[in-house]
Protein backbone atom coordinates (compact mmCIF):
# COMPACT_ATOMS: atom_id res chain seq x y z
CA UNK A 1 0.00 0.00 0.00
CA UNK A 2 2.68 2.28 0.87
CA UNK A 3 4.05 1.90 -2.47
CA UNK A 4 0.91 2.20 -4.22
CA UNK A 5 0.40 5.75 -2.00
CA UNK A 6 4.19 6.90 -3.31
CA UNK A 7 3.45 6.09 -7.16
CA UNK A 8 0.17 7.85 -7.23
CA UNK A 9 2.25 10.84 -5.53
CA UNK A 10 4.49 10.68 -8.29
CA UNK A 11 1.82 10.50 -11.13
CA UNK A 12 0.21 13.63 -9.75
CA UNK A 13 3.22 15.42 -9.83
CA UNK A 14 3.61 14.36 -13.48
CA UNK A 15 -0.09 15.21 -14.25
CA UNK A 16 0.78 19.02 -12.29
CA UNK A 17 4.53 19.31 -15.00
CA UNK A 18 1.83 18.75 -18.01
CA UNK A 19 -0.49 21.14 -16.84
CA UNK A 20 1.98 23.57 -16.42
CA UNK A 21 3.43 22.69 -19.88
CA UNK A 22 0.09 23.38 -21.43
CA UNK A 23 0.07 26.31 -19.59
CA UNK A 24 3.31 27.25 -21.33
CA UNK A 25 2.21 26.59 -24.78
CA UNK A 26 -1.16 28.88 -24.19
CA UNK A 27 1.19 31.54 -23.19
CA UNK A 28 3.44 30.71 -25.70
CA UNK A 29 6.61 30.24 -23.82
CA UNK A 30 10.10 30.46 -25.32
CA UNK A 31 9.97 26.71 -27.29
CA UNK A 32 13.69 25.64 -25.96
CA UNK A 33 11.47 25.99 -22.41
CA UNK A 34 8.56 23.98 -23.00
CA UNK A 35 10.72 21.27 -24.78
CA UNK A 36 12.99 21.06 -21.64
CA UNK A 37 10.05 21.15 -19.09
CA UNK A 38 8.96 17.91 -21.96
CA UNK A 39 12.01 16.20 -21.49
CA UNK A 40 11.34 16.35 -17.68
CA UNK A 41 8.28 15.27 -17.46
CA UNK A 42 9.25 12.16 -19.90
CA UNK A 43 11.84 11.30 -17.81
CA UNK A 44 9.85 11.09 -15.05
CA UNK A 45 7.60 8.81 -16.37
CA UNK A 46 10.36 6.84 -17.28
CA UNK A 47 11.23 6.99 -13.69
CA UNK A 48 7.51 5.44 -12.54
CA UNK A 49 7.63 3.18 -15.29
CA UNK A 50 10.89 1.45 -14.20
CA UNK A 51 9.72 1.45 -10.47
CA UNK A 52 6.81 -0.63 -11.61
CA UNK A 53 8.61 -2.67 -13.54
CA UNK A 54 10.83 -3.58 -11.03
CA UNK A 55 8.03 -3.84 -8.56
CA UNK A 56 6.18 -6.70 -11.11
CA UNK A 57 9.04 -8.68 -11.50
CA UNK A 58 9.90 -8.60 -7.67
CA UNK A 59 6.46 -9.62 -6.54
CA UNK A 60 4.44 -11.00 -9.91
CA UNK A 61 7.08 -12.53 -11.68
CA UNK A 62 9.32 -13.99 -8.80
CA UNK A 63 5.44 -15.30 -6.83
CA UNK A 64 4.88 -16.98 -10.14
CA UNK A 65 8.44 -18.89 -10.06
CA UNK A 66 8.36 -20.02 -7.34
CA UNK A 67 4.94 -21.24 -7.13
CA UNK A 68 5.68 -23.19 -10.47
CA UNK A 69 2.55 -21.61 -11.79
CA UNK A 70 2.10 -22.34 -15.32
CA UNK A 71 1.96 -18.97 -16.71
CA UNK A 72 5.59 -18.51 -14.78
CA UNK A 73 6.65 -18.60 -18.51
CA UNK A 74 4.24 -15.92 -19.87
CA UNK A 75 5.08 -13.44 -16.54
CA UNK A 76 8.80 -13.66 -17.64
CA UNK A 77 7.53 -13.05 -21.24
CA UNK A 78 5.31 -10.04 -20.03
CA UNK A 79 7.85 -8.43 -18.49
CA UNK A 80 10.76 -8.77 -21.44
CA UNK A 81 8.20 -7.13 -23.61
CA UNK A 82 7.51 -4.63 -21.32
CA UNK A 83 11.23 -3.44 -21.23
CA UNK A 84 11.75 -3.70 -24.87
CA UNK A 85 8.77 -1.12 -25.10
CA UNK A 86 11.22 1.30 -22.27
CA UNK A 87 14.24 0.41 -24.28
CA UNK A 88 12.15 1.38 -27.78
CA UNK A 89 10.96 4.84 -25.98
């Protein structure tokens, strides 16, 4: 839970940089500006999306291993496609 509580923290920060880079564009803020307050805000996704990553294959993946569930297989395959989507980004 008190994971869940710190990602959601970060997402709403996130959510509050893209409002504020809308914000830029309506006032039509110097472009070198809004594209580094982009880069920002796509690295911190980056940053959420590799904590949850890590975060399935700690508790999804490694639960399904060692239960010997069948879909241990498809878990493992889940999460290799997920971080060939990151790498691709």
């Amino acid at each position: 839970m008190k994971e869940k509580t710190r990602v959601v923290a970060r997402m709403k920060r996130i959510e509050g940089q893209v409002r504020a880079i809308t914000r830029m564009i309506e006032d039509e803020t110097y472009c070198i500006d809004v594209l580094t307050q982009i880069a920002a805000a796509d690295k911190a996704l980056k940053a959420v999306a590799l904590e949850l990553l890590d975060s399935h294959l700690d508790h999804c993946v490694r639960s399904a291993i060692n239960q010997g569930d069948e879909d241990a297989d498809e878990k493992v395959h889940e999460a290799s496609a997920a971080i060939a989507r990151l790498v691709r980004s």
